[in-house]
N, C-alpha and C. Protein backbone atom coordinates (compact mmCIF):
# COMPACT_ATOMS: atom_id res chain seq x y z
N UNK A 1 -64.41 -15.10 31.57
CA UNK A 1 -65.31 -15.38 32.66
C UNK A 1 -64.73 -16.54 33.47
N UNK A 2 -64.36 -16.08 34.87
CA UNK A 2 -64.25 -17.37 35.80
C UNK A 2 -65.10 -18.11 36.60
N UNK A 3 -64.93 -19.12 37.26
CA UNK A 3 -66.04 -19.61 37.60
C UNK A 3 -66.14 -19.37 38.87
N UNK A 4 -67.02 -19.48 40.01
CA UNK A 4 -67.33 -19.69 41.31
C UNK A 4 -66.36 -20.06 42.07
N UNK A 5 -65.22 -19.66 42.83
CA UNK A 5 -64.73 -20.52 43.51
C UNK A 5 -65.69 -21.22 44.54
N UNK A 6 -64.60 -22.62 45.08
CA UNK A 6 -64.98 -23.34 45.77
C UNK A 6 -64.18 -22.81 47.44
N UNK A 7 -63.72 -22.45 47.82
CA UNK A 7 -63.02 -22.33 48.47
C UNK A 7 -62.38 -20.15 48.73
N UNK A 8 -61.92 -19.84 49.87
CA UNK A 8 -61.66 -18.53 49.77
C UNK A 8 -60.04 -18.14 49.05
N UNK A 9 -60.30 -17.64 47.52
CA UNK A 9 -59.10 -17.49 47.78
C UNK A 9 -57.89 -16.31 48.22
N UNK A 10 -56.56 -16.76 48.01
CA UNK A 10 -55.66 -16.49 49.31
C UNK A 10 -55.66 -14.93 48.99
N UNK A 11 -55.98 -14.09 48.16
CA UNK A 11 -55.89 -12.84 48.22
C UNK A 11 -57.42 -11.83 48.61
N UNK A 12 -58.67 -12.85 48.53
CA UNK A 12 -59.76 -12.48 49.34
C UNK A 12 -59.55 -12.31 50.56
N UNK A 13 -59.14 -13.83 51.17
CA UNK A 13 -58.59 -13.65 52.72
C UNK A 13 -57.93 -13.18 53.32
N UNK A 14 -57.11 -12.98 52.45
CA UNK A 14 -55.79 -11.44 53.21
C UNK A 14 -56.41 -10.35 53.36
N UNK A 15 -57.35 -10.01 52.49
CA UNK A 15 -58.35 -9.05 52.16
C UNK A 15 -59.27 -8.66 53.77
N UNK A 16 -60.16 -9.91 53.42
CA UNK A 16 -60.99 -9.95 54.81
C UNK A 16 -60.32 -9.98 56.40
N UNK A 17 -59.29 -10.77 56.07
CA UNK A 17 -58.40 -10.62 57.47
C UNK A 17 -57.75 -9.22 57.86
N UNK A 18 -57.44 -8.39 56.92
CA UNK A 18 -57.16 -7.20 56.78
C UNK A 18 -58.47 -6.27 57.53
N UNK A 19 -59.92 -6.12 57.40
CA UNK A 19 -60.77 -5.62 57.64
C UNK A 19 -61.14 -6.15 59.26
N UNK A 20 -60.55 -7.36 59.68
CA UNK A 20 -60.36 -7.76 61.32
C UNK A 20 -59.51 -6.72 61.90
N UNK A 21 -58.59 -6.43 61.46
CA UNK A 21 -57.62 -5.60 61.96
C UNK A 21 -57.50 -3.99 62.15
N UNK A 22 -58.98 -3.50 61.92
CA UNK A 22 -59.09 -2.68 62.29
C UNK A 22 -59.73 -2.44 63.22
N UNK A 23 -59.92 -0.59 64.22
CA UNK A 23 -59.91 -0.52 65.15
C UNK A 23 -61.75 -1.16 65.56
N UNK A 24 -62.25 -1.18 64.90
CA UNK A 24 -63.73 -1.40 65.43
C UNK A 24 -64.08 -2.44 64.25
N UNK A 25 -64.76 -3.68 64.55
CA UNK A 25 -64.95 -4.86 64.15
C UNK A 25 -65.49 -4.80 62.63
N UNK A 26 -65.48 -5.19 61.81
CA UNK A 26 -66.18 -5.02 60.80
C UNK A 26 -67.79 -5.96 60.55
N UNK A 27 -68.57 -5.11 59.51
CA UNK A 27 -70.15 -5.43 59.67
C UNK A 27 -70.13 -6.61 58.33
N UNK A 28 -71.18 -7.00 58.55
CA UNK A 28 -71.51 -8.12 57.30
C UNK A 28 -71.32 -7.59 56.05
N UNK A 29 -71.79 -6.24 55.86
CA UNK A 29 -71.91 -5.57 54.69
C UNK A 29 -70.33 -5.04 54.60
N UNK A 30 -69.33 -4.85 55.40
CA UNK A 30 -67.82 -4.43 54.82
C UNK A 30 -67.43 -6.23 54.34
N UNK A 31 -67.71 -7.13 55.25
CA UNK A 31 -67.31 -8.13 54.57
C UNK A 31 -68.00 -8.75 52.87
N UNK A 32 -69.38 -8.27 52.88
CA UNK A 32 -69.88 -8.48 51.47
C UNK A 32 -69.24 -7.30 50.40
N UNK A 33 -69.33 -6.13 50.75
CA UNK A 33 -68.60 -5.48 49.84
C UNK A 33 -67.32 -5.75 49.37
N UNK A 34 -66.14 -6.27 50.55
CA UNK A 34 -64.90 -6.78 50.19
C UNK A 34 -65.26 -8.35 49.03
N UNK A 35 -65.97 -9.02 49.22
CA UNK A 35 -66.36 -10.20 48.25
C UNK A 35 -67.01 -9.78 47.15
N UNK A 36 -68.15 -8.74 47.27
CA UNK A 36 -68.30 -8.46 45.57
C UNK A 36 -66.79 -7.56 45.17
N UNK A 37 -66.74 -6.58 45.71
CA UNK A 37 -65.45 -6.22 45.06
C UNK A 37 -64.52 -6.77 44.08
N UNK A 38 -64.01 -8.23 45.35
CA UNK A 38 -63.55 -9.37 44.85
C UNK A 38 -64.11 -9.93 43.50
N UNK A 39 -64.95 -10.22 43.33
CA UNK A 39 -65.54 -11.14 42.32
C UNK A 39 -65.84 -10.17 40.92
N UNK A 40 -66.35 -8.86 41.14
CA UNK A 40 -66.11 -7.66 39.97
C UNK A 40 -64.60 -7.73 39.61
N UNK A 41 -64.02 -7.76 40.23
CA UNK A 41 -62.59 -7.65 39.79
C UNK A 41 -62.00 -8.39 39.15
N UNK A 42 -62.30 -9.83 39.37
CA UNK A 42 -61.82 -11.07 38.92
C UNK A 42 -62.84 -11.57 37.58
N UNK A 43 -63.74 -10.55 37.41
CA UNK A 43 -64.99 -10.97 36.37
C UNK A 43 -65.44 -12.66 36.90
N UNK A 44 -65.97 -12.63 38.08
CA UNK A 44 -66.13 -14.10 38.23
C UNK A 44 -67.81 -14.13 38.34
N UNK A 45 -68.41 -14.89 37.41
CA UNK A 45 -69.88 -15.62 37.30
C UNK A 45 -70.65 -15.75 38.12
N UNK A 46 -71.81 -15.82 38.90
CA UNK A 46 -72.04 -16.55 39.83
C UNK A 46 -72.19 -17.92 39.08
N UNK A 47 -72.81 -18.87 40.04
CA UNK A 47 -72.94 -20.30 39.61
C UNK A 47 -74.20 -20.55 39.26
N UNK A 48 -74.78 -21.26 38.26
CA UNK A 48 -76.08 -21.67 37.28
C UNK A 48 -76.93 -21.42 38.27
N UNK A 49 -77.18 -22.14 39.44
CA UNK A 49 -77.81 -21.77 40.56
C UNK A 49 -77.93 -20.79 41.10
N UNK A 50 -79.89 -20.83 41.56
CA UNK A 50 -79.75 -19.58 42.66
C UNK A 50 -79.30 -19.33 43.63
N UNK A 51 -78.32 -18.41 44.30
CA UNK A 51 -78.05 -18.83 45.51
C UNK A 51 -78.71 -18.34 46.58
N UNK A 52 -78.53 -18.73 47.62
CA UNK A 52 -79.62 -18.35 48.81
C UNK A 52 -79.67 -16.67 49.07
N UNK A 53 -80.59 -16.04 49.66
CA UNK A 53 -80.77 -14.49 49.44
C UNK A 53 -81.56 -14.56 50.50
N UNK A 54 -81.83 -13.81 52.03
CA UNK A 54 -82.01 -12.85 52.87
C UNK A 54 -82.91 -11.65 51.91
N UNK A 55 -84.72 -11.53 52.60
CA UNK A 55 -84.96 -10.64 51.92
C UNK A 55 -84.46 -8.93 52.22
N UNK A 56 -84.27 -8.41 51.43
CA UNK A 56 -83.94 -6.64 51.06
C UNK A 56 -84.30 -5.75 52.43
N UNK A 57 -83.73 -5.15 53.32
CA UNK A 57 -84.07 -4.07 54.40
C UNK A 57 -85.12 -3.60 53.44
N UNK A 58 -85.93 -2.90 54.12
CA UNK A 58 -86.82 -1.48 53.75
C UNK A 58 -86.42 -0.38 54.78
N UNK A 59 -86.97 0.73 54.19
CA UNK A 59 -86.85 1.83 55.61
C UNK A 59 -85.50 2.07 55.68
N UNK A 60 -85.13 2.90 56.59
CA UNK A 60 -83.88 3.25 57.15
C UNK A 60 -82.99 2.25 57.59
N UNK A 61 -81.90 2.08 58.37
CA UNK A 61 -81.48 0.96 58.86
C UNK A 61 -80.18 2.02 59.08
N UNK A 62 -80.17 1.53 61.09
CA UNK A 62 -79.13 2.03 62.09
C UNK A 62 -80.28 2.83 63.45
N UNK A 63 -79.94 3.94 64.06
CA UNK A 63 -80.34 3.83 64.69
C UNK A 63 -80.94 5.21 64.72
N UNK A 64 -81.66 5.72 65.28
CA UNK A 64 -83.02 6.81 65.15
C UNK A 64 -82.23 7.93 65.52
């Protein structure tokens, strides 16, 4: 088990900078998926703390 980084590290950010570079911008959720990804992979912890949380969509979500 690792711990929380403090900081992004350099193979996340290649990661995320990678998902800039495509043809149409990327959404919050390609950038959260690339970070859990990240952190499943690395078996990394979250930290003792709760961390801050945005409540849950309901319903559909995009456009009608």
């Amino acid at each position: 088990m690792k711990r929380w980084p403090r900081t992004i590290p350099y193979d996340l950010k290649c990661k995320l900078e990678n998902l800039r570079e495509n043809r149409s911008a990327p959404s919050l959720q390609d950038d959260w998926s690339a970070i859990f990804e990240w952190l499943t992979k690395h078996d990394v912890q979250p930290p003792e703390h709760p961390l801050p949380t945005e409540p849950e969509l309901r319903g559909p979500v995009g456009h009608s």
